[in-house]
Structure formats: structure tokens, C-alpha cells
Protein backbone atom coordinates (compact mmCIF):
# COMPACT_ATOMS: atom_id res chain seq x y z
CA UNK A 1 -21.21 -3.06 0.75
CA UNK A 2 -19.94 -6.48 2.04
CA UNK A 3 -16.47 -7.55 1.62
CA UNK A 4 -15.59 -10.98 2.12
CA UNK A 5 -12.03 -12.29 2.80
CA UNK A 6 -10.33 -14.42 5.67
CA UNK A 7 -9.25 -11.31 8.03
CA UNK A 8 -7.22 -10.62 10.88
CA UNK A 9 -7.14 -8.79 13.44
CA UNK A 10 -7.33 -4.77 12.61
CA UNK A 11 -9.49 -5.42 9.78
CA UNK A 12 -6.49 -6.68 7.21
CA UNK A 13 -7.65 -9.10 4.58
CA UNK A 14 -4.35 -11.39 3.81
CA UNK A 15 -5.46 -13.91 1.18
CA UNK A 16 -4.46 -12.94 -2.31
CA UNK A 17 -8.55 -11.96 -3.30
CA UNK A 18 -11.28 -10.05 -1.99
CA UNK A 19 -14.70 -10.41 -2.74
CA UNK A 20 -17.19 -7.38 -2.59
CA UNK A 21 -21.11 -7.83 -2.32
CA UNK A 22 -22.85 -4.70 -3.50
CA UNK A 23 -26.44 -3.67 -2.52
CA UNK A 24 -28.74 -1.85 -5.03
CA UNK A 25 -27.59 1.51 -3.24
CA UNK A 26 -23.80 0.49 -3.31
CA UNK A 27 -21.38 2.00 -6.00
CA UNK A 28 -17.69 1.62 -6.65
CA UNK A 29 -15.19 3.06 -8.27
CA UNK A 30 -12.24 0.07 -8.97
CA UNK A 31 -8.91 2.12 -9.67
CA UNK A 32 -6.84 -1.53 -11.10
CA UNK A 33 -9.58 -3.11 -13.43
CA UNK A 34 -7.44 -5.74 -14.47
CA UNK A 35 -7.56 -6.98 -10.99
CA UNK A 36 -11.23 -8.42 -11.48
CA UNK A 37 -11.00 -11.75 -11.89
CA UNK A 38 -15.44 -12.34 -12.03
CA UNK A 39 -18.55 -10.11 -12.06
CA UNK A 40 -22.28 -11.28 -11.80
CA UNK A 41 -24.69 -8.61 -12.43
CA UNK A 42 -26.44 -7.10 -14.99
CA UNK A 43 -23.28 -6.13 -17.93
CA UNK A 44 -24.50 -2.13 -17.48
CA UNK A 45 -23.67 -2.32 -13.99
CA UNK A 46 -20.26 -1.92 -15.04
CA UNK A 47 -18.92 1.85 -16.55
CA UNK A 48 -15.44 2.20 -17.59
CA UNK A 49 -14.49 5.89 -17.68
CA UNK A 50 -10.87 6.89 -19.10
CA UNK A 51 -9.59 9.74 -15.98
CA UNK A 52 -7.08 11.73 -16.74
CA UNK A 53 -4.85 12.80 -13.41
CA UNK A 54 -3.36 15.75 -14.97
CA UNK A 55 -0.59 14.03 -16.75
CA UNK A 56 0.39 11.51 -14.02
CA UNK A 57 2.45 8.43 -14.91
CA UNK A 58 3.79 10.27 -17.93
CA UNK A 59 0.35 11.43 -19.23
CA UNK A 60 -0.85 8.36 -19.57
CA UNK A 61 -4.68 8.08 -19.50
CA UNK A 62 -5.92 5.47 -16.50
CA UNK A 63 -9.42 3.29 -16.60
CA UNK A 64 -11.72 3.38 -14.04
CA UNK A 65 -14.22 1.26 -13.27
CA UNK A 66 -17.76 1.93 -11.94
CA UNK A 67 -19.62 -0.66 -10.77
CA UNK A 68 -23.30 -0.89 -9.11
CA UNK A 69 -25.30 -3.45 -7.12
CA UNK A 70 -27.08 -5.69 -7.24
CA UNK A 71 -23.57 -7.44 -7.58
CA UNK A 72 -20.61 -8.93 -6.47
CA UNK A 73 -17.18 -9.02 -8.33
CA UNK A 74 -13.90 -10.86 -7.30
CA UNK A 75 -10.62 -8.67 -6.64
CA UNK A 76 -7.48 -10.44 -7.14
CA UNK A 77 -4.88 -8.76 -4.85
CA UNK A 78 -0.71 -8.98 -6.21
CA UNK A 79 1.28 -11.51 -4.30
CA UNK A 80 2.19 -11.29 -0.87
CA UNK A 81 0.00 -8.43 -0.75
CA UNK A 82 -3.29 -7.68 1.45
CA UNK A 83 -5.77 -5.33 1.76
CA UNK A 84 -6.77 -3.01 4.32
CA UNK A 85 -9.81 -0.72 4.31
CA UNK A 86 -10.17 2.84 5.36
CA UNK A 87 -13.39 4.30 6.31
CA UNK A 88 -13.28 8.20 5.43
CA UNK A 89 -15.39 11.31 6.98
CA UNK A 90 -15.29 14.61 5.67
CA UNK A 91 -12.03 16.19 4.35
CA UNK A 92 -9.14 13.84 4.57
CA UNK A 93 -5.20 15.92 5.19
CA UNK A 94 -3.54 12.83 4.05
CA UNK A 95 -1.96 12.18 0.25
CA UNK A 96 -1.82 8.76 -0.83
CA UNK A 97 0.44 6.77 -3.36
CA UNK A 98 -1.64 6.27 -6.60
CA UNK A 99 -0.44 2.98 -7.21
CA UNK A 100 -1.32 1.95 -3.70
CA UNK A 101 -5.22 2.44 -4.26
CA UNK A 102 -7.54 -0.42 -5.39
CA UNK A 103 -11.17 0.90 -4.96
CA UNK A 104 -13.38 3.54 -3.32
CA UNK A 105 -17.03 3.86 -2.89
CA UNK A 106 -19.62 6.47 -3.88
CA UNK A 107 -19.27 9.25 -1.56
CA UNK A 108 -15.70 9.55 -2.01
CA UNK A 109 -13.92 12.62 -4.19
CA UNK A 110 -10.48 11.90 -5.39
CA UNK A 111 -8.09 15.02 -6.55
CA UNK A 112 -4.67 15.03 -7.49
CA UNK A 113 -1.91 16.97 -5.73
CA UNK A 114 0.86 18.16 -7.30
CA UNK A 115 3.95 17.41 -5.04
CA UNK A 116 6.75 19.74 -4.82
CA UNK A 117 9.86 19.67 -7.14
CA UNK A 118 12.01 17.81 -4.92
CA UNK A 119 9.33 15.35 -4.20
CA UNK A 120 9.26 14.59 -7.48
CA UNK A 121 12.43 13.96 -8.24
CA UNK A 122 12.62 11.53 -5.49
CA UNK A 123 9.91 9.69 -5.23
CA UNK A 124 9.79 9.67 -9.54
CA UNK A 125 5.75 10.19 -8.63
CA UNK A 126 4.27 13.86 -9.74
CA UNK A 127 0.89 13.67 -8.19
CA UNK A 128 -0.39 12.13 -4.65
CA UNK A 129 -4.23 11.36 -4.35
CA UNK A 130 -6.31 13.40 -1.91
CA UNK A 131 -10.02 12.10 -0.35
CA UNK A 132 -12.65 13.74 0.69
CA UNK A 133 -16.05 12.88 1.83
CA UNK A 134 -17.62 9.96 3.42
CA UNK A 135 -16.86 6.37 2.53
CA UNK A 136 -14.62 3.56 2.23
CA UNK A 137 -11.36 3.48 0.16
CA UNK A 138 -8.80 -0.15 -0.19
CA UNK A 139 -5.48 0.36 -0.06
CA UNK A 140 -3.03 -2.62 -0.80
CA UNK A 141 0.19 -3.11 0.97
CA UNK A 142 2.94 -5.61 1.58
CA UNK A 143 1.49 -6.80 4.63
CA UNK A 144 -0.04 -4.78 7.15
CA UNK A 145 -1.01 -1.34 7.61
CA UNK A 146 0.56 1.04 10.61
CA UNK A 147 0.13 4.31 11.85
CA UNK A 148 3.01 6.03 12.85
CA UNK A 149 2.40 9.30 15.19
CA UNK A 150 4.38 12.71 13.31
CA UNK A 151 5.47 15.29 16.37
CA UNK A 152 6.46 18.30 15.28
CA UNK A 153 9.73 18.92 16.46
CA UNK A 154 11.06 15.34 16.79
CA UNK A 155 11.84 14.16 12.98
CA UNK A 156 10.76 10.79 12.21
CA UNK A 157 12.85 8.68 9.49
CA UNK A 158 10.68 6.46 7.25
CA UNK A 159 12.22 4.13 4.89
CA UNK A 160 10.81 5.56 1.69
CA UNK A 161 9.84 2.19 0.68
CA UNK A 162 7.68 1.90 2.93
CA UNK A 163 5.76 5.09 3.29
CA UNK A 164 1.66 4.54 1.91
CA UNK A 165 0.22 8.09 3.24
CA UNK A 166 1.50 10.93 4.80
CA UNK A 167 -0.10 14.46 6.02
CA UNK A 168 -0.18 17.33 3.59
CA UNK A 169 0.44 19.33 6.36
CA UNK A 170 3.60 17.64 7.15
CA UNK A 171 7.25 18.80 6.60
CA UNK A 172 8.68 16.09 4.31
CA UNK A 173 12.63 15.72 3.10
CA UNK A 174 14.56 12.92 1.89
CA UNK A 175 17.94 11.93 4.34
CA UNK A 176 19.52 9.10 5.99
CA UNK A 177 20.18 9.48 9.85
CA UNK A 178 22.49 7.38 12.28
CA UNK A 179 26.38 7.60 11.94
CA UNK A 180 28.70 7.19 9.39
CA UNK A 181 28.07 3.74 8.60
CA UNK A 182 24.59 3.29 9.68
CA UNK A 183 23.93 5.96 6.80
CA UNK A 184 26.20 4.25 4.40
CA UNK A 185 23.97 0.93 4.84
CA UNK A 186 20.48 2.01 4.77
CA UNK A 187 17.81 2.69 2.23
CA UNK A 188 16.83 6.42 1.70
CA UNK A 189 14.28 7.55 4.49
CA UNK A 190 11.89 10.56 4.79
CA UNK A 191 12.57 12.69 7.25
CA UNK A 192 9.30 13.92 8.44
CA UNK A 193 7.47 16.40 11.24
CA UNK A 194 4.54 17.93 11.93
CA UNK A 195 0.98 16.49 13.37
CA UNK A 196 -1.34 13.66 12.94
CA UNK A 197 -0.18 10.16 11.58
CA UNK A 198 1.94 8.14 8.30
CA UNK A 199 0.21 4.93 6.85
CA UNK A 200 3.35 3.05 6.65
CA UNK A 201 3.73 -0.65 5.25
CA UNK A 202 5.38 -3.30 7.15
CA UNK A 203 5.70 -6.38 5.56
CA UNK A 204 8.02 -4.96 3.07
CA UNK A 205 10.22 -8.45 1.65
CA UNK A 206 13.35 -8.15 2.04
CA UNK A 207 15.51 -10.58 0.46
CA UNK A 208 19.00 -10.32 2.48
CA UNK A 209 16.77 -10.97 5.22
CA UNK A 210 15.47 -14.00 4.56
CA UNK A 211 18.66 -15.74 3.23
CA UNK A 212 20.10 -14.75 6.47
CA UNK A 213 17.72 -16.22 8.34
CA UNK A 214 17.61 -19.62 6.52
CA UNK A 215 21.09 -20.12 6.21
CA UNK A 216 22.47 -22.37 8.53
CA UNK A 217 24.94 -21.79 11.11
CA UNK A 218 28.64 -21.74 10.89
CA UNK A 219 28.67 -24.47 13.79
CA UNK A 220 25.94 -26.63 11.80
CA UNK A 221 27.91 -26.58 8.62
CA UNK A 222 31.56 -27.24 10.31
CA UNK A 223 29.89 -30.61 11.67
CA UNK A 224 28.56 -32.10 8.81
CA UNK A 225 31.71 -32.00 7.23
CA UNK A 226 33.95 -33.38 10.23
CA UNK A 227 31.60 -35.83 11.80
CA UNK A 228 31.14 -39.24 9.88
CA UNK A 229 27.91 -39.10 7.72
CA UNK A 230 26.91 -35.83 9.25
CA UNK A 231 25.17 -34.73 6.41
CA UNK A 232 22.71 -37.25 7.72
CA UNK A 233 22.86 -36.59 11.42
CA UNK A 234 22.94 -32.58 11.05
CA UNK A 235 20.53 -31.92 8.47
């Protein structure tokens, strides 16, 4: 299978489509159908299966697609987001956010994990995905993709909007860290240990930000309204 996109380095795709070319041997399983935007092929080169992930998203029943080459079909990818693919061999320890998953290949298992209680109630997600076998999976992210190294008795803190993956293995809570008004000012974070690495997303928007950023300075604004026509001169 062929994917076609403008890339950057590390392999992340960061226009707002992908385009897969499938060989006769290549299969796909598309998790978002309504993200294909075109297909050329033969019409029973495309399978849509209703899966059922144990009552995820409030027992609603998902579509899958399965699609076979000869083909090639267009992805369209959400705004401001990109895509990033993961090549998989043999059993996989890390759990993945449903939501975050656009395709997989033939080769690959998916299973649902049930998370633990308080898990749930945080996160508002019941089940994580598990892989196993030998393939390739996309995962879509606000911008790109990072590993961040667990250790097992140093806690990292992960701003829970931004976690993608994480270790089964792993010791996972939510918290806030820093002092009194560090903690009062940040978003919720997962405090994890243990071994082996978080897929973490890090081109998360963030709209404070950006207004900040734009804004002019104090300075800037005091002189266009003391100076003669400095609207014009301090634009």
C-alpha cells in the first residue's frame, strides 16, 4: 500500500487528505467512512461491516469499511489535523483512543479493552483499542505525533488532552502537580509510570494562546493614541 500526501519529516502527512494506492494483495479496514471523499475500483471492493465494540460510545453500533486493491480512495483528514502512520509487529502493549484511529491494514487484530472504573469516569471513554499483529495502522492528531519515555518511579504529568496511546502496563491516575497556583491554572493531567513510551499530541490549539500572541503590545497601543496619526505610523 502507497500513501500519498505532502510529508514531513518523521513520516507526518500535514495536508488536510491522504490518498492510499492499494495493490491487488492490499486490504484495509477504514474506521471513519465518512471521511472518503472518492474511490475508483471495482464497487465490491468495498465491504461495510456494522462492529460492535462491546457497547462503546453508548452502544452504539460503528461502520467499518473494507476495502481491496486494485484501488485507490481519497481520505479527508478534520481540520488542522494530520496523519501519522504506525507500522505494527507482533503484540502491541499500547491502548489507543478510538476516536483517534482512521484505518488499519490486513494483518492487524483490533480488541477492545475495558478501562478501569476511574478511567472511565474521567476520560468519559469505556473501551481503549488494542493491536496486534503485523501492519500499518493511521492515527490522526492535532499536529504531530511524540513519544514520551514512562520511568517507573519518576511520574510523568500528561495533559489529558493530549494523551493518543499509553502502555497497558502502565500505572495511570488523574492529578494536577506544581504548587498551589500552578494546579489551580492547569488542565487535568495523567499522572503516569511504568516502562516503554505515551503517543502524545502536540499541536493541541489553544486559543488563549494565540490571542496572546497576536495582540499587540502595551507600548504599541499607548503610541498610536499619543503620537499624531499613529494609527498610521504604528500599525
Amino acid at each position: 500500500m502507497e500513501i500519498r500526501s505532502d510529508t514531513a519529516a518523521g513520516g507526518i502527512h500535514q495536508q488536510s487528505y491522504a490518498e492510499l494506492l492499494l495493490e491487488r494483495e492490499d486490504t484495509v479496514h477504514v474506521l471513519h467512512p465518512g471521511q472518503i471523499v472518492a474511490f475508483q475500483g471495482e464497487s465490491a471492493r468495498r465491504e461495510d461491516k456494522l462492529m460492535n465494540l462491546q457497547g462503546m460510545y453508548r452502544k452504539k453500533k460503528l461502520i467499518r469499511s473494507r476495502l481491496t486493491g486494485p484501488s485507490r480512495l481519497l481520505l479527508a483528514l478534520p481540520g488542522g489535523y494530520s496523519l501519522h502512520c504506525l507500522s505494527l509487529a507482533g503484540n502491541e502493549d499500547l491502548l489507543f483512543e478510538f476516536r483517534h484511529l482512521l484505518f488499519y491494514t490486513e494483518g492487524i487484530e483490533m480488541k477492545s479493552v475495558m478501562q478501569s472504573f476511574k478511567n472511565m469516569i474521567a476520560t468519559k471513554d469505556v473501551m481503549r483499542m488494542k493491536f496486534s499483529g503485523t501492519g500499518t495502522i493511521g492515527i490522526i492528531s492535532a499536529g504531530p505525533i511524540r513519544e514520551w519515555k514512562l520511568d517507573p518511579a519518576q511520574a510523568s504529568y500528561i495533559d489529558t488532552r493530549s494523551l493518543i496511546a499509553y502502555p497497558q502496563s502502565s500505572s495511570i491516575e488523574l492529578s494536577v502537580y506544581g504548587n498551589h497556583l500552578a494546579s489551580q491554572h492547569m488542565s487535568f493531567q495523567w499522572k503516569m509510570t511504568g516502562t516503554g513510551s505515551a503517543l502524545l499530541q502536540v499541536g493541541r490549539p489553544d486559543a488563549r494562546l494565540e490571542q496572546f500572541v497576536s495582540q499587540d503590545s502595551l507600548a504599541k497601543r499607548l503610541l498610536r493614541e499619543i503620537v499624531p496619526f499613529g494609527g498610521v505610523w504604528f500599525k
